[in-house]
C-alpha atoms as a PDB file:
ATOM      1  CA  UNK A   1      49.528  24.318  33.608  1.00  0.00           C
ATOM      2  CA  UNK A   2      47.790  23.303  30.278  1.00  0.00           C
ATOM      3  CA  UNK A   3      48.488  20.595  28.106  1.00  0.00           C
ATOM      4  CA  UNK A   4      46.928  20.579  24.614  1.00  0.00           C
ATOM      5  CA  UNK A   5      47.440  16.681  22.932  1.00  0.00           C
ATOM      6  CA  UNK A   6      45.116  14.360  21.248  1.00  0.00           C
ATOM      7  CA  UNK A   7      43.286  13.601  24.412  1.00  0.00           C
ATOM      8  CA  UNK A   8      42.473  17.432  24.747  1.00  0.00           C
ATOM      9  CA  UNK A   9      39.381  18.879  26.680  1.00  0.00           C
ATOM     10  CA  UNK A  10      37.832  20.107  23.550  1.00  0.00           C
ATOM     11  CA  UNK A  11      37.758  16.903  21.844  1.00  0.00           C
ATOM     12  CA  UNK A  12      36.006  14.815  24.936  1.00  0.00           C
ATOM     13  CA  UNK A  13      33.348  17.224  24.307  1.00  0.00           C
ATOM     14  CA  UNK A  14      32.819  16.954  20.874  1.00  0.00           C
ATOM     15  CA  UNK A  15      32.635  13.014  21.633  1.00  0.00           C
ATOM     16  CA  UNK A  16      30.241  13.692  24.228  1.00  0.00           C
ATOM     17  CA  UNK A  17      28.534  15.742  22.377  1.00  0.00           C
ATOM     18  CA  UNK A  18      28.509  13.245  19.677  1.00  0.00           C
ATOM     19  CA  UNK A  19      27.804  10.523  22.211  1.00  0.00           C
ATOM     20  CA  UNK A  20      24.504  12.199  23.517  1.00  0.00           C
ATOM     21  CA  UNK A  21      22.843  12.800  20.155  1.00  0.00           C
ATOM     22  CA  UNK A  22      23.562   8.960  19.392  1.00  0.00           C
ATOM     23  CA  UNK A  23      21.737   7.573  22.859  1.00  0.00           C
ATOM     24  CA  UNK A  24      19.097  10.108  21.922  1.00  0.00           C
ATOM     25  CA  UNK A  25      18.535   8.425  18.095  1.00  0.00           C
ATOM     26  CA  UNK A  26      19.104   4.927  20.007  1.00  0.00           C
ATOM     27  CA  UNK A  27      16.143   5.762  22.146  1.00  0.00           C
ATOM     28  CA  UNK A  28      13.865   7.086  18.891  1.00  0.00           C
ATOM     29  CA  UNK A  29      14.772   3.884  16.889  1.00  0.00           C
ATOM     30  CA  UNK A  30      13.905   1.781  20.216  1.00  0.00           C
ATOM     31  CA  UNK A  31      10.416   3.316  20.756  1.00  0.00           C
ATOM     32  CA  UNK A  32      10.047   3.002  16.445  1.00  0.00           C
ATOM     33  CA  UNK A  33      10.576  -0.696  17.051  1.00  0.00           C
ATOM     34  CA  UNK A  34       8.496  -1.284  19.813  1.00  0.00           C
ATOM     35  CA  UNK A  35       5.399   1.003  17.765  1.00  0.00           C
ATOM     36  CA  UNK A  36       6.182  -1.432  14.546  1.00  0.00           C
ATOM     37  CA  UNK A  37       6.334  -4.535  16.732  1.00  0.00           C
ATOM     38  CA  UNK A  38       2.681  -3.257  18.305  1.00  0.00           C
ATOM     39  CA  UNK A  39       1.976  -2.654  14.638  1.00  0.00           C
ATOM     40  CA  UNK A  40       2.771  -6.154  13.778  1.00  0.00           C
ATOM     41  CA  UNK A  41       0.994  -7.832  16.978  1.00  0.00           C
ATOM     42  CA  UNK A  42      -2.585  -5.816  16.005  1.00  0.00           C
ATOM     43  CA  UNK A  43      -2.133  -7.198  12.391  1.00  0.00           C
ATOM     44  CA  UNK A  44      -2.033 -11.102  13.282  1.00  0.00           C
ATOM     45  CA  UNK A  45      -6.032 -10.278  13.836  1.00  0.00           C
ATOM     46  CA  UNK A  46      -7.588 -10.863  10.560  1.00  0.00           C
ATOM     47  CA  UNK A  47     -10.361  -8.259  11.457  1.00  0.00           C
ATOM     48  CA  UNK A  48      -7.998  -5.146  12.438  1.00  0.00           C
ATOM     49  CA  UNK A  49      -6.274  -6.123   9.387  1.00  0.00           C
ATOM     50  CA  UNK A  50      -9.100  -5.735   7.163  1.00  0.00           C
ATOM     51  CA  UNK A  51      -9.868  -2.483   8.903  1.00  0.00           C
ATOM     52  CA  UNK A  52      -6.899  -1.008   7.982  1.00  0.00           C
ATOM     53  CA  UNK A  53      -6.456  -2.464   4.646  1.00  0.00           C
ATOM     54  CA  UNK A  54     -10.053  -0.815   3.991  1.00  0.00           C
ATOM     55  CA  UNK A  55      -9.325   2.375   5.233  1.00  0.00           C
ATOM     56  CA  UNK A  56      -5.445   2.789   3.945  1.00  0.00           C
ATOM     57  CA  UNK A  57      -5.763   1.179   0.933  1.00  0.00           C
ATOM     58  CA  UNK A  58      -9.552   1.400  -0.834  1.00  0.00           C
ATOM     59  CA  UNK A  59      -9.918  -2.297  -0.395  1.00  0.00           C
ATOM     60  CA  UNK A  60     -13.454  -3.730  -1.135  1.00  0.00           C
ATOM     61  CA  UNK A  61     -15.474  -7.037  -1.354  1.00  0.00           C
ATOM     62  CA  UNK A  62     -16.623  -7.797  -4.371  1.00  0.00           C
ATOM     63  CA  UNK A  63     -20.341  -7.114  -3.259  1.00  0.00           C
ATOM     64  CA  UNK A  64     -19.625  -3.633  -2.023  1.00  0.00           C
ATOM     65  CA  UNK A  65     -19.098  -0.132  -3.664  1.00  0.00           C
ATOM     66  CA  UNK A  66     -17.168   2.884  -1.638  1.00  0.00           C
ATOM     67  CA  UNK A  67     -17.645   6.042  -2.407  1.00  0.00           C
ATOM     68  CA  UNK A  68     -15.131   8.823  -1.028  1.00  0.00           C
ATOM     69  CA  UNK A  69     -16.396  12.023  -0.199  1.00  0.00           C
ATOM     70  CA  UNK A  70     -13.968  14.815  -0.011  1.00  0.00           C
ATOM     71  CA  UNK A  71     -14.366  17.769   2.488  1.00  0.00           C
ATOM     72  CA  UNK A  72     -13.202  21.105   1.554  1.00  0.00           C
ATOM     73  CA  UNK A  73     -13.105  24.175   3.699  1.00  0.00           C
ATOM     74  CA  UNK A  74     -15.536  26.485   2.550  1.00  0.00           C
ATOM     75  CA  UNK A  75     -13.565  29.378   4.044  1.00  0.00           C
ATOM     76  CA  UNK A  76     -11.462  29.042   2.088  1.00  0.00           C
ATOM     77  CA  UNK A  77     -12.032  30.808  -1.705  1.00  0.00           C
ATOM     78  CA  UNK A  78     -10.891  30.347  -5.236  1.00  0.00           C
ATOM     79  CA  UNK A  79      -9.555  33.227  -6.740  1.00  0.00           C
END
């Protein structure tokens, strides 16, 4: 004997469904956290800060030039 309601079979596994692609975001958003918090602990050092302020943004001291050299791949023709 079948009974079809509002507490139905197919809807527990659409929420389960639903439920297991949530606890799998949950877990990406927890290890994006954790990387930012890392992210945020290597920063408080003024010298891996300047590191990646030099090599993300271009930043200089005023003594210094930088030149960027671009690589191209020379398989690779114009036509």
């Amino acid at each position: 004997m079948v009974f079809f309601d509002t507490n139905s079979w197919m809807i527990h596994r659409e929420l389960n469904q639903e439920i297991e692609v949530l606890e799998q975001r949950k877990q990406q958003f927890q290890k994006d956290i954790q990387a930012d918090a890392d992210f945020v602990d290597t920063m408080k050092d003024t010298f891996e800060m300047e590191r990646y302020a030099r090599s993300h943004y271009y930043l200089k001291k005023d003594n210094e030039t930088i030149f960027l050299i671009e690589e191209t791949d020379s398989s690779q023709t114009n036509q």
